[in-house]
C-alpha atoms as a PDB file:
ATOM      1  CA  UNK A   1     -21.534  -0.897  16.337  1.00  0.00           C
ATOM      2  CA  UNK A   2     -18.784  -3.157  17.138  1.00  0.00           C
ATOM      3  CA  UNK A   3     -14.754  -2.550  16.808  1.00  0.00           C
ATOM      4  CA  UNK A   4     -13.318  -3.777  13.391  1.00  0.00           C
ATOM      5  CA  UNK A   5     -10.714  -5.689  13.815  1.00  0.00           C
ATOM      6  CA  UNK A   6      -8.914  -7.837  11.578  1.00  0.00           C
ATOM      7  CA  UNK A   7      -8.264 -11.364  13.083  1.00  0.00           C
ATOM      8  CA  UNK A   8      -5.313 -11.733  10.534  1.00  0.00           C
ATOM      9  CA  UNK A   9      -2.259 -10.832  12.840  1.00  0.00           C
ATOM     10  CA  UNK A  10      -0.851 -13.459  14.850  1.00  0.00           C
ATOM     11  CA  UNK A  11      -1.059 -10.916  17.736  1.00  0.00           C
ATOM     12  CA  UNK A  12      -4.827 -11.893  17.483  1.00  0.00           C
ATOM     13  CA  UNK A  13      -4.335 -15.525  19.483  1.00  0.00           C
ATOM     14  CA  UNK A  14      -3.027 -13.553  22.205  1.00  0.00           C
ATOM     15  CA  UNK A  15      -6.619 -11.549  22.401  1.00  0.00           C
ATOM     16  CA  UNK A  16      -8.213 -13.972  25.079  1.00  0.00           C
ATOM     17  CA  UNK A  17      -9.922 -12.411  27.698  1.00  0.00           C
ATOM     18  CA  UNK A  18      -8.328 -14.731  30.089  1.00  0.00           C
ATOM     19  CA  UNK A  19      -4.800 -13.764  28.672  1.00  0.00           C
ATOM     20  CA  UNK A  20      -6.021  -9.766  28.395  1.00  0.00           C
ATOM     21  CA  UNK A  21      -6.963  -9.908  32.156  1.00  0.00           C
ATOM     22  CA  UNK A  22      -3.310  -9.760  32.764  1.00  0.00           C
ATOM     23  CA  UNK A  23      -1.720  -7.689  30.178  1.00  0.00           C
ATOM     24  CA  UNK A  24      -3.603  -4.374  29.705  1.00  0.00           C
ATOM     25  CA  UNK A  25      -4.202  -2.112  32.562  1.00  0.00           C
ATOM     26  CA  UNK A  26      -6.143   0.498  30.892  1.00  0.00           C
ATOM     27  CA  UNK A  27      -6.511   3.980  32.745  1.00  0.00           C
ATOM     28  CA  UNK A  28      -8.975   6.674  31.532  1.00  0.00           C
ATOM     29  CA  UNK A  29      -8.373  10.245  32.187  1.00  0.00           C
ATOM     30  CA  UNK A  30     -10.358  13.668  31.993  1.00  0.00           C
ATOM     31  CA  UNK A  31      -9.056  15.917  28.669  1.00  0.00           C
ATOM     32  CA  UNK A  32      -6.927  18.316  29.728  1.00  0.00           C
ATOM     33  CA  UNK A  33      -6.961  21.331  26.819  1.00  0.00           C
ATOM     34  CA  UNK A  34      -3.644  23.592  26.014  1.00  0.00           C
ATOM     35  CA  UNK A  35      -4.993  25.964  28.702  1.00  0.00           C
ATOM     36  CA  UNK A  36      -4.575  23.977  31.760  1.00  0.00           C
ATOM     37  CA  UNK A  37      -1.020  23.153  30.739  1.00  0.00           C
ATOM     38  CA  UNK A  38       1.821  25.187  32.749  1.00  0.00           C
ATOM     39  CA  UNK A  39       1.951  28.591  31.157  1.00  0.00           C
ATOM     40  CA  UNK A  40       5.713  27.840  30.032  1.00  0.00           C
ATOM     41  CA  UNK A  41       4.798  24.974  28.139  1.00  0.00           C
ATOM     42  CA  UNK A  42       1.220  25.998  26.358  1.00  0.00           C
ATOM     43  CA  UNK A  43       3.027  27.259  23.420  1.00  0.00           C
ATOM     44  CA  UNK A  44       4.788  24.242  22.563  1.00  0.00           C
ATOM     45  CA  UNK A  45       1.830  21.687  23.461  1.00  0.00           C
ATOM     46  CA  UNK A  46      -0.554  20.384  20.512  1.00  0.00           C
ATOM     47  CA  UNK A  47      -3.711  18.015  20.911  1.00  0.00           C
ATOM     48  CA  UNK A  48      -3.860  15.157  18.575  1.00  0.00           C
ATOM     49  CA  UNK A  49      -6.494  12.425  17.486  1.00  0.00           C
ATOM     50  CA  UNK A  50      -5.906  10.118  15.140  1.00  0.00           C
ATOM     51  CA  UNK A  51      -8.668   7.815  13.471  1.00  0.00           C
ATOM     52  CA  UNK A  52      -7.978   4.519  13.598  1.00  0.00           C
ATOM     53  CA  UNK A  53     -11.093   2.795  12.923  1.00  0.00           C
ATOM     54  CA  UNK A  54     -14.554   3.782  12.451  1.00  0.00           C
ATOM     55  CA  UNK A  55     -15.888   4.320  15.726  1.00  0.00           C
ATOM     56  CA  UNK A  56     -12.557   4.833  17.284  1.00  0.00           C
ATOM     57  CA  UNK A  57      -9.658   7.211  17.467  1.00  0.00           C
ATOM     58  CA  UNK A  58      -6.491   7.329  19.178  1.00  0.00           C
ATOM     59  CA  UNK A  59      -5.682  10.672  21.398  1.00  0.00           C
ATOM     60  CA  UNK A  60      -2.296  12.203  22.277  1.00  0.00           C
ATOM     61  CA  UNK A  61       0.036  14.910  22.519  1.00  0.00           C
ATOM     62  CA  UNK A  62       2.457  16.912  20.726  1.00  0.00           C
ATOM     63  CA  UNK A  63       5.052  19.125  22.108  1.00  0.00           C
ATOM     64  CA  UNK A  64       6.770  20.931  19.002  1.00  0.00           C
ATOM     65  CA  UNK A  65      10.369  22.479  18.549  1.00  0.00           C
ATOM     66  CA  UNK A  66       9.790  23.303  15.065  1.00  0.00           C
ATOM     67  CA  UNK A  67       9.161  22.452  11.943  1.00  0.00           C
ATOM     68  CA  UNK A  68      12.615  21.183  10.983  1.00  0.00           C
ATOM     69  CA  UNK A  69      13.252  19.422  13.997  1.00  0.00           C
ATOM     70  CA  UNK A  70      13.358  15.320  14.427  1.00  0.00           C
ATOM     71  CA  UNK A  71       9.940  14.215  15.112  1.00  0.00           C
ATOM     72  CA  UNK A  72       9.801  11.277  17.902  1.00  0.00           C
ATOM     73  CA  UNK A  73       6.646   8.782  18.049  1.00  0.00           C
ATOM     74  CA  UNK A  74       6.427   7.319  21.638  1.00  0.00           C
ATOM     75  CA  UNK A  75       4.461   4.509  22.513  1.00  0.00           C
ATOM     76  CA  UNK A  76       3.959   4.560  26.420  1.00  0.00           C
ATOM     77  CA  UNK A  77       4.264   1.822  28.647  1.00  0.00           C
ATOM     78  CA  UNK A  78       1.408   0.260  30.508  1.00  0.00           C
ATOM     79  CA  UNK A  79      -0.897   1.600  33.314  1.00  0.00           C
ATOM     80  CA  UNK A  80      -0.023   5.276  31.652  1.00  0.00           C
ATOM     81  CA  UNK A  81      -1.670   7.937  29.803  1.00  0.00           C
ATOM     82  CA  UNK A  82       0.021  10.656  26.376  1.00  0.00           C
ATOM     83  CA  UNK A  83      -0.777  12.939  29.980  1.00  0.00           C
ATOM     84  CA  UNK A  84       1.626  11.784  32.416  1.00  0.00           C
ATOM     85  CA  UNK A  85       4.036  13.076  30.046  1.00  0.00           C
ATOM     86  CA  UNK A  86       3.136  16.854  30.335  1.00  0.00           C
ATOM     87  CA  UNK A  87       6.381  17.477  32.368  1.00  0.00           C
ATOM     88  CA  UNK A  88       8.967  15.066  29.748  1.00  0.00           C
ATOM     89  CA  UNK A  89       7.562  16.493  26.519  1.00  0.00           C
ATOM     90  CA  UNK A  90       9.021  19.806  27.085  1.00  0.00           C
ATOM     91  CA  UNK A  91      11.971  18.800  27.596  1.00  0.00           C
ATOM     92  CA  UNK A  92      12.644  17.323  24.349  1.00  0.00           C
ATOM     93  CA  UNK A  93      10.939  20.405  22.717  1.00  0.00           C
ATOM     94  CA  UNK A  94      13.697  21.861  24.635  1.00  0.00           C
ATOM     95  CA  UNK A  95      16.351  19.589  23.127  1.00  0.00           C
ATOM     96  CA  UNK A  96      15.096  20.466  19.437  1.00  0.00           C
ATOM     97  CA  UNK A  97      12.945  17.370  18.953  1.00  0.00           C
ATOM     98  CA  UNK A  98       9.342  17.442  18.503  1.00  0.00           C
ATOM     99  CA  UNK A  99       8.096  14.678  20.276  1.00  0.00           C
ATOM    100  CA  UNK A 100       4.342  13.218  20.155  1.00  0.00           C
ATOM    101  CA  UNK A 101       3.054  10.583  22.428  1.00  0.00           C
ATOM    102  CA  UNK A 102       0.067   8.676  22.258  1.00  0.00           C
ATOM    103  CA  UNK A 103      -2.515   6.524  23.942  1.00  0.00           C
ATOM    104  CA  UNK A 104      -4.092   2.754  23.280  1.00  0.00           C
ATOM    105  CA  UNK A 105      -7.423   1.992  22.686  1.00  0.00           C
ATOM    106  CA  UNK A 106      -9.170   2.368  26.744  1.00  0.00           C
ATOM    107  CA  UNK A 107      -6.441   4.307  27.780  1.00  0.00           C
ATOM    108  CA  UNK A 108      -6.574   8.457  28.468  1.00  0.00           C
ATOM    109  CA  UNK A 109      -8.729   9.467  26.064  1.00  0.00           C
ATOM    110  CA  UNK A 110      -8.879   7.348  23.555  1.00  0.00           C
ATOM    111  CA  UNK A 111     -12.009   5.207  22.629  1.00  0.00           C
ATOM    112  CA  UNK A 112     -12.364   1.250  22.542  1.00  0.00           C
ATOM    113  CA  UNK A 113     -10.576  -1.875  24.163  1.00  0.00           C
ATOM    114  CA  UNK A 114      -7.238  -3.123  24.346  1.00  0.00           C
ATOM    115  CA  UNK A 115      -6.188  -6.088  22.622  1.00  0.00           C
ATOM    116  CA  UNK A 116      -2.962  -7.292  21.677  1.00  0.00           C
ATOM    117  CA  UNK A 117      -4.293  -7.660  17.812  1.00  0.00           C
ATOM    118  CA  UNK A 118      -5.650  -4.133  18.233  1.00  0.00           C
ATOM    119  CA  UNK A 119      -2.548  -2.645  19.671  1.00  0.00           C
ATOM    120  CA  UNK A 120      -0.574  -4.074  16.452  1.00  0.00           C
ATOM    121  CA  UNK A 121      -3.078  -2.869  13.780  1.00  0.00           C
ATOM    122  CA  UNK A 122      -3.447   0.385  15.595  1.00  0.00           C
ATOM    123  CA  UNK A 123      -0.192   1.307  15.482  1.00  0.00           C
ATOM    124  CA  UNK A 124       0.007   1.315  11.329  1.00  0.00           C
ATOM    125  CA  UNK A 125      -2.978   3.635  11.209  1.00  0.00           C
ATOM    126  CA  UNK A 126      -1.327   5.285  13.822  1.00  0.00           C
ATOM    127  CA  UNK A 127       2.046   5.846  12.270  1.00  0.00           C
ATOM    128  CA  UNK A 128      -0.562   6.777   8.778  1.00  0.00           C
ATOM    129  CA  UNK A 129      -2.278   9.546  10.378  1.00  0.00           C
ATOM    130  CA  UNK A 130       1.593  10.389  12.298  1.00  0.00           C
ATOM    131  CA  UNK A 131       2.731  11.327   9.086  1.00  0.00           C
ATOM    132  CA  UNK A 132      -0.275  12.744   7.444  1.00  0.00           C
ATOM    133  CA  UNK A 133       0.219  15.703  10.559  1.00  0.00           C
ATOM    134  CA  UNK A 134       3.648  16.210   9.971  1.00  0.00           C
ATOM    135  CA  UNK A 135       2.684  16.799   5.980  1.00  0.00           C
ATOM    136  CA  UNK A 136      -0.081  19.067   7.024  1.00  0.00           C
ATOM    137  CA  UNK A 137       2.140  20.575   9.516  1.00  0.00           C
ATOM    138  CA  UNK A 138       5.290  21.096   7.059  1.00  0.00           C
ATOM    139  CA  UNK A 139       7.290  19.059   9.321  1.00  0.00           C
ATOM    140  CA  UNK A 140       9.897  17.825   7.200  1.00  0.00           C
ATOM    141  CA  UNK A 141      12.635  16.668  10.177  1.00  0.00           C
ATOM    142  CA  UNK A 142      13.428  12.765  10.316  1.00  0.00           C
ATOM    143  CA  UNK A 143      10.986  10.371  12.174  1.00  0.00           C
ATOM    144  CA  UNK A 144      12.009   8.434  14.520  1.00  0.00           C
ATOM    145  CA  UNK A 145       9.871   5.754  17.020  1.00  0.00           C
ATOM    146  CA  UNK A 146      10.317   4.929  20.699  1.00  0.00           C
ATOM    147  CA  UNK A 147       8.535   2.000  22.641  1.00  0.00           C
ATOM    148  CA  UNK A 148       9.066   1.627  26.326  1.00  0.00           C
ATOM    149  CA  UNK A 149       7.418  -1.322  28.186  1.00  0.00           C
ATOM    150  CA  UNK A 150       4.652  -2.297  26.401  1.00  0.00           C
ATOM    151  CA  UNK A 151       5.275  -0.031  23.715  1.00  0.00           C
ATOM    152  CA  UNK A 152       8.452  -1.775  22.862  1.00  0.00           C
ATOM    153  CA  UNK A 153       5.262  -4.072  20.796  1.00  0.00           C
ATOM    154  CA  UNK A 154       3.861  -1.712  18.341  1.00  0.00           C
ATOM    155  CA  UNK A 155       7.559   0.335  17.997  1.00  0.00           C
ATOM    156  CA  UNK A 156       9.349  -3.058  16.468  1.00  0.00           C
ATOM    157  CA  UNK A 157       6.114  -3.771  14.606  1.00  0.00           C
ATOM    158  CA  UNK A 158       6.540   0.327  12.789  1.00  0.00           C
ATOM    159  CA  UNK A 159       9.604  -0.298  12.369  1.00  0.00           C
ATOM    160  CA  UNK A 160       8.839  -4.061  10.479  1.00  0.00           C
ATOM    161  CA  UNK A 161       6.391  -2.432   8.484  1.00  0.00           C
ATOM    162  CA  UNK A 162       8.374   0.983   7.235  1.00  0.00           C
ATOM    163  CA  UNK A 163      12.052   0.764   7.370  1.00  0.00           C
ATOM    164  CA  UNK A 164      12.581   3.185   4.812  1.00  0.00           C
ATOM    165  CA  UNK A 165      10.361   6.001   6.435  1.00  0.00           C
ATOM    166  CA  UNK A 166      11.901   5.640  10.012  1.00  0.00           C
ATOM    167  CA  UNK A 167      15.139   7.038  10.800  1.00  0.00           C
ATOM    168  CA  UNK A 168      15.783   5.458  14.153  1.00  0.00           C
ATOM    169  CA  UNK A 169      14.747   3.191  16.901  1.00  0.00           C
ATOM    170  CA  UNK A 170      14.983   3.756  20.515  1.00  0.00           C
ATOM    171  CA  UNK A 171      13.009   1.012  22.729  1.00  0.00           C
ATOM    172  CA  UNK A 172      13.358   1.849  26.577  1.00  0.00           C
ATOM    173  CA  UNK A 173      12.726  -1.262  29.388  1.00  0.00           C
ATOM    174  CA  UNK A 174      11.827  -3.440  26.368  1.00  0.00           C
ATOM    175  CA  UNK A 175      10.690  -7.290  26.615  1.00  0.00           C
ATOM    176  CA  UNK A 176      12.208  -9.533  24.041  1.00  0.00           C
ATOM    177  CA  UNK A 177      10.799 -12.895  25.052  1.00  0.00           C
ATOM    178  CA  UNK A 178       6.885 -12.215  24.726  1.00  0.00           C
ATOM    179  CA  UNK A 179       5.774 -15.789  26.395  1.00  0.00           C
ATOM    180  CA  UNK A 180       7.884 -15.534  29.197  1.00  0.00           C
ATOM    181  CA  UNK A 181       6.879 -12.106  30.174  1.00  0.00           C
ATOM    182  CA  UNK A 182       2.926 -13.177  30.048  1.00  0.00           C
ATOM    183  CA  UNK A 183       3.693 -16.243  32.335  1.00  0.00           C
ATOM    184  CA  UNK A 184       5.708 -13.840  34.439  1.00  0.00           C
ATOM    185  CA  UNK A 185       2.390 -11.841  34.859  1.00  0.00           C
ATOM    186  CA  UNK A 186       0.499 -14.306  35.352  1.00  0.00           C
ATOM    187  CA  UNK A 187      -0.725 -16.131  32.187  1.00  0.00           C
ATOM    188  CA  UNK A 188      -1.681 -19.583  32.263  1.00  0.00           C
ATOM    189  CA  UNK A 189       0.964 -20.978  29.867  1.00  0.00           C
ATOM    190  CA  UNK A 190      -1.553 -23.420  28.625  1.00  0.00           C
ATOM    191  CA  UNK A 191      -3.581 -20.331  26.911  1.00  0.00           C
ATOM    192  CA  UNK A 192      -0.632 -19.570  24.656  1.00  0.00           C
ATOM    193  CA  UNK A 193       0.519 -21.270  21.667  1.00  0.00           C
ATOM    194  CA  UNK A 194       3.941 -22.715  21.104  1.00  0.00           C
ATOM    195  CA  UNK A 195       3.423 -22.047  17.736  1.00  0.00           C
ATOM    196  CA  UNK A 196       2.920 -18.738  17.500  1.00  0.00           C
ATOM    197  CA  UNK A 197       5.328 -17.768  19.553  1.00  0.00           C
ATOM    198  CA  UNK A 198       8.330 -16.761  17.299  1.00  0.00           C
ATOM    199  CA  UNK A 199       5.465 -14.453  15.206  1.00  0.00           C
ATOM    200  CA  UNK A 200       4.580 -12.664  18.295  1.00  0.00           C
ATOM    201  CA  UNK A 201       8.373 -12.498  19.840  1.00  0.00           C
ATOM    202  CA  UNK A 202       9.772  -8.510  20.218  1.00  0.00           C
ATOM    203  CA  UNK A 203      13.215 -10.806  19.836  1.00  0.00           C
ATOM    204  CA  UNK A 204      12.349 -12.449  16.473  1.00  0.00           C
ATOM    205  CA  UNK A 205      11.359  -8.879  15.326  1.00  0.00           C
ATOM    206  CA  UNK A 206      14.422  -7.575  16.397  1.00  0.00           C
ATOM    207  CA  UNK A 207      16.691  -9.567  14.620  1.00  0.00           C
ATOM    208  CA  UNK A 208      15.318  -7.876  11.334  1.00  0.00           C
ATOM    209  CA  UNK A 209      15.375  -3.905  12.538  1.00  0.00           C
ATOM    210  CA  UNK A 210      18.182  -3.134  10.336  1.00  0.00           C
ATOM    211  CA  UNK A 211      17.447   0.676  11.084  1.00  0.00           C
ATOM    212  CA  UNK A 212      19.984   2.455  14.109  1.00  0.00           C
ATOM    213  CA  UNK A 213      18.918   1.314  17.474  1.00  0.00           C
ATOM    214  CA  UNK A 214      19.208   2.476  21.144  1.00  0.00           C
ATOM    215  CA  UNK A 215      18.400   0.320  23.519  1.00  0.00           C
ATOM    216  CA  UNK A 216      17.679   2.106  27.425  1.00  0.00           C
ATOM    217  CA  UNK A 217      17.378  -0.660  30.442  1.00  0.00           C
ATOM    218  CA  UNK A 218      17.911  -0.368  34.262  1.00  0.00           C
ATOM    219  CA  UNK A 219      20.122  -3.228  35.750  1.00  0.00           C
ATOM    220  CA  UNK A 220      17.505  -3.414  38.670  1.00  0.00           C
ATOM    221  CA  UNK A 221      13.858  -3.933  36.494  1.00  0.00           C
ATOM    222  CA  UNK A 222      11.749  -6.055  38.632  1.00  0.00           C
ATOM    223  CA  UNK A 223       9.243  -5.927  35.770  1.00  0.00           C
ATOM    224  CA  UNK A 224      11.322  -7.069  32.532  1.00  0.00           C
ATOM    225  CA  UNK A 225      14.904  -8.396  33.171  1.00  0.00           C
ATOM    226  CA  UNK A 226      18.034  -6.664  31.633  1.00  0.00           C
ATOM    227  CA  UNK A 227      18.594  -9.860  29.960  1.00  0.00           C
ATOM    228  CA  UNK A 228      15.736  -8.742  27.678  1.00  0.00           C
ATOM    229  CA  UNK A 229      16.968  -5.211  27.019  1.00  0.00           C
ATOM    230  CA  UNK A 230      20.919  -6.917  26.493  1.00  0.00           C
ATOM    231  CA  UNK A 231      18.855  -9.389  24.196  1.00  0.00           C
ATOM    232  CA  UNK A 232      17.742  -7.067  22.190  1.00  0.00           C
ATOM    233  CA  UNK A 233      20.896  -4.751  21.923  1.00  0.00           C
ATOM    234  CA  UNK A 234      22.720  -8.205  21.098  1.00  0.00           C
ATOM    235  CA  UNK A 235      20.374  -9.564  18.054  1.00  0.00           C
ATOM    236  CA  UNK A 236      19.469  -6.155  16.296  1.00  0.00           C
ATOM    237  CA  UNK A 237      20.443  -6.095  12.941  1.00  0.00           C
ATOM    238  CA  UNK A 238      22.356  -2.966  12.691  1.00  0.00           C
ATOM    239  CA  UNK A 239      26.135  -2.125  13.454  1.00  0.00           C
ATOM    240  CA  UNK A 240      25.154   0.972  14.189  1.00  0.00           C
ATOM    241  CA  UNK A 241      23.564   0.348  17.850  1.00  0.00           C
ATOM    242  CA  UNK A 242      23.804   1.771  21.123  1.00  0.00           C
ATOM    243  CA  UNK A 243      23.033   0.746  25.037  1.00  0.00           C
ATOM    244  CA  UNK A 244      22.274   2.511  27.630  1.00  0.00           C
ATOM    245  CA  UNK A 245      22.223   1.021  31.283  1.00  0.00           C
ATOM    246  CA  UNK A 246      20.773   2.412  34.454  1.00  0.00           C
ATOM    247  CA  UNK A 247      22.525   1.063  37.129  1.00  0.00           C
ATOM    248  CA  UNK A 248      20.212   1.673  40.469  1.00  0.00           C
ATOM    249  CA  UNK A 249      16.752   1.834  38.069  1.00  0.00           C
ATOM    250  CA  UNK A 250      14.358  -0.539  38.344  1.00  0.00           C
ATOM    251  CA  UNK A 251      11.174  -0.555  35.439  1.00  0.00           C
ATOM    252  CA  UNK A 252       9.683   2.986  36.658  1.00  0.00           C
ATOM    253  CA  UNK A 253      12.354   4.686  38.178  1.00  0.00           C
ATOM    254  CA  UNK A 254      15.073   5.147  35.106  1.00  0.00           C
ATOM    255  CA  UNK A 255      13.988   9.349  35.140  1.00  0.00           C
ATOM    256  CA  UNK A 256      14.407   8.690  38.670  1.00  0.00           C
ATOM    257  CA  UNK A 257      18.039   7.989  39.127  1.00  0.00           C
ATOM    258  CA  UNK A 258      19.301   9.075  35.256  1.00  0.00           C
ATOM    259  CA  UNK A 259      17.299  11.636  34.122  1.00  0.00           C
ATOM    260  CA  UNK A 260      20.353  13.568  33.061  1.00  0.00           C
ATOM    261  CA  UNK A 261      21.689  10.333  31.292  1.00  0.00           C
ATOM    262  CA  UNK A 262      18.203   9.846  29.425  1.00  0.00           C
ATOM    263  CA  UNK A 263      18.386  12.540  27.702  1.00  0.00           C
ATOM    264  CA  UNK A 264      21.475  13.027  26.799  1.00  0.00           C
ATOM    265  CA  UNK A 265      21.204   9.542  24.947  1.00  0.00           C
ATOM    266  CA  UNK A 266      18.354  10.189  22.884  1.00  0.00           C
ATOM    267  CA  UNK A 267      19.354  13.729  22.484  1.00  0.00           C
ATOM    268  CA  UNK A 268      22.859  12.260  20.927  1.00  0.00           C
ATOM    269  CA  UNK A 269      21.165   8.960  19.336  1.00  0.00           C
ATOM    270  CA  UNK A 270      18.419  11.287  17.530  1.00  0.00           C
ATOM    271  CA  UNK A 271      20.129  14.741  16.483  1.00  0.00           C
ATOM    272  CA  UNK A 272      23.229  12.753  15.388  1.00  0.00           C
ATOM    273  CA  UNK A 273      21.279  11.052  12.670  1.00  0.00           C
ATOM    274  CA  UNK A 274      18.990  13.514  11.655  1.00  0.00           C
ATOM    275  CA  UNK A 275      22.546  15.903  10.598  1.00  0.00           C
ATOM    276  CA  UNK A 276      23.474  16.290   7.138  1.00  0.00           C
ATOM    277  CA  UNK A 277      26.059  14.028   5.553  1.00  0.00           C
ATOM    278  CA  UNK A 278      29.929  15.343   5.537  1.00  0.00           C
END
């Protein structure tokens, strides 16, 4: 049976095979259970699948500090799997923050295609099922959503849709000008639409996050230009926002050269607003 989509988001006229082609790099991956994990980090490591249509559910991975700790939602960039973060979970379990990352549809584990339409609707049923584990789970910390790279998409959609359940925002190597990035990749500008472009733009969506915002960029991305990253800092919504530049990291080397730095950011940005009121 075919994948229900609904061809109601604007995200759908970017679903053309011929724009897809360019966009998604979708990389499958064996399951890797608890076990296998290194033996300091089984205890804190969950498995996660999340329905998000009929025929197709979304796969990930927990790593747990507790049950009163923040709970982070990361959206992963492209090309990688909820796995390639078996070594950065732990350490914000480590830092007191329960942090779950999952895949798209074609990607790790999960089941169907990637589309940009699907990638949008996903993530609501995503974020649903998010906070249906943390209820079953008795997690009762403050949520809080990350994007980086293509994630920055579905994060600022989240945080559109349910301002009042999300505590924070923290989007990491972010694109703000969506038709310049898929030219910049390769699109043939005549596939897009001019007038669609301000309901698919990460900037236009920015300029209504009124929620706290942290914004992580290196000065050297040869994939997505500071300028986005300082674009979005500048138009978000909030006083209360904070930057963070990397200045020797380029798109995939930020843990590289400010691992240190990272953290500490998020660990700030995140603990300081899940603490009680004075």
């Amino acid at each position: 049976m075919a994948e229900k989509l609904e061809d109601t988001d604007p995200s759908s006229s970017l679903d053309d095979p011929r724009i897809l082609r360019h966009v998604f790099y979708p990389r499958k991956v064996e399951r890797h259970p608890t076990e296998t994990a290194k033996e300091e980090n089984r205890s804190k490591r969950i498995m996660i699948s999340l329905p998000v249509d009929e025929n197709v559910s979304i796969e990930g991975l927990g790593y747990l500090a507790g049950s009163s700790a923040p709970n982070l939602l990361f959206f992963h960039g492209n090309g990688e799997t909820a796995y390639d973060y078996d070594d950065i979970g732990p350490l914000f379990a480590n830092m007191g923050i329960n942090f779950f990352v999952t895949d798209y549809r074609g990607y790790g584990t999960s089941g169907g295609s990637p589309t940009f339409s699907g990638m949008m609707k996903d993530a609501e049923e995503i974020f649903k099922k998010f906070t249906d584990l943390l209820n079953e789970r008795r997690y009762t910390g403050n949520i809080f959503v990350m994007g980086r790279s293509l994630g920055s998409a579905p994060a600022l959609e989240l945080c559109r849709k349910f301002p009042d359940r999300i505590r924070g925002l923290i989007i990491e190597s972010g694109f703000a000008h969506t038709y310049k990035l898929l030219i910049a990749l390769g699109v043939d500008s005549r596939l897009l639409r001019p007038e669609e472009e301000a309901s698919v733009s990460n900037l236009e969506k920015m300029k209504k996050v009124s929620l706290p915002v942290l914004v992580i960029h290196g000065e050297q991305d040869e994939v997505i230009p500071l300028s986005d990253g300082l674009d979005l800092y500048r138009v978000a919504a909030t006083e209360d926002k904070e930057l963070l530049l990397m200045p020797n990291a380029g798109h995939n080397t930020l843990l590289l050269y400010g691992l240190k730095e990272y953290l500490k950011a998020i660990n700030s940005f995140v603990h300081r607003l899940s603490s009680p009121s004075p």
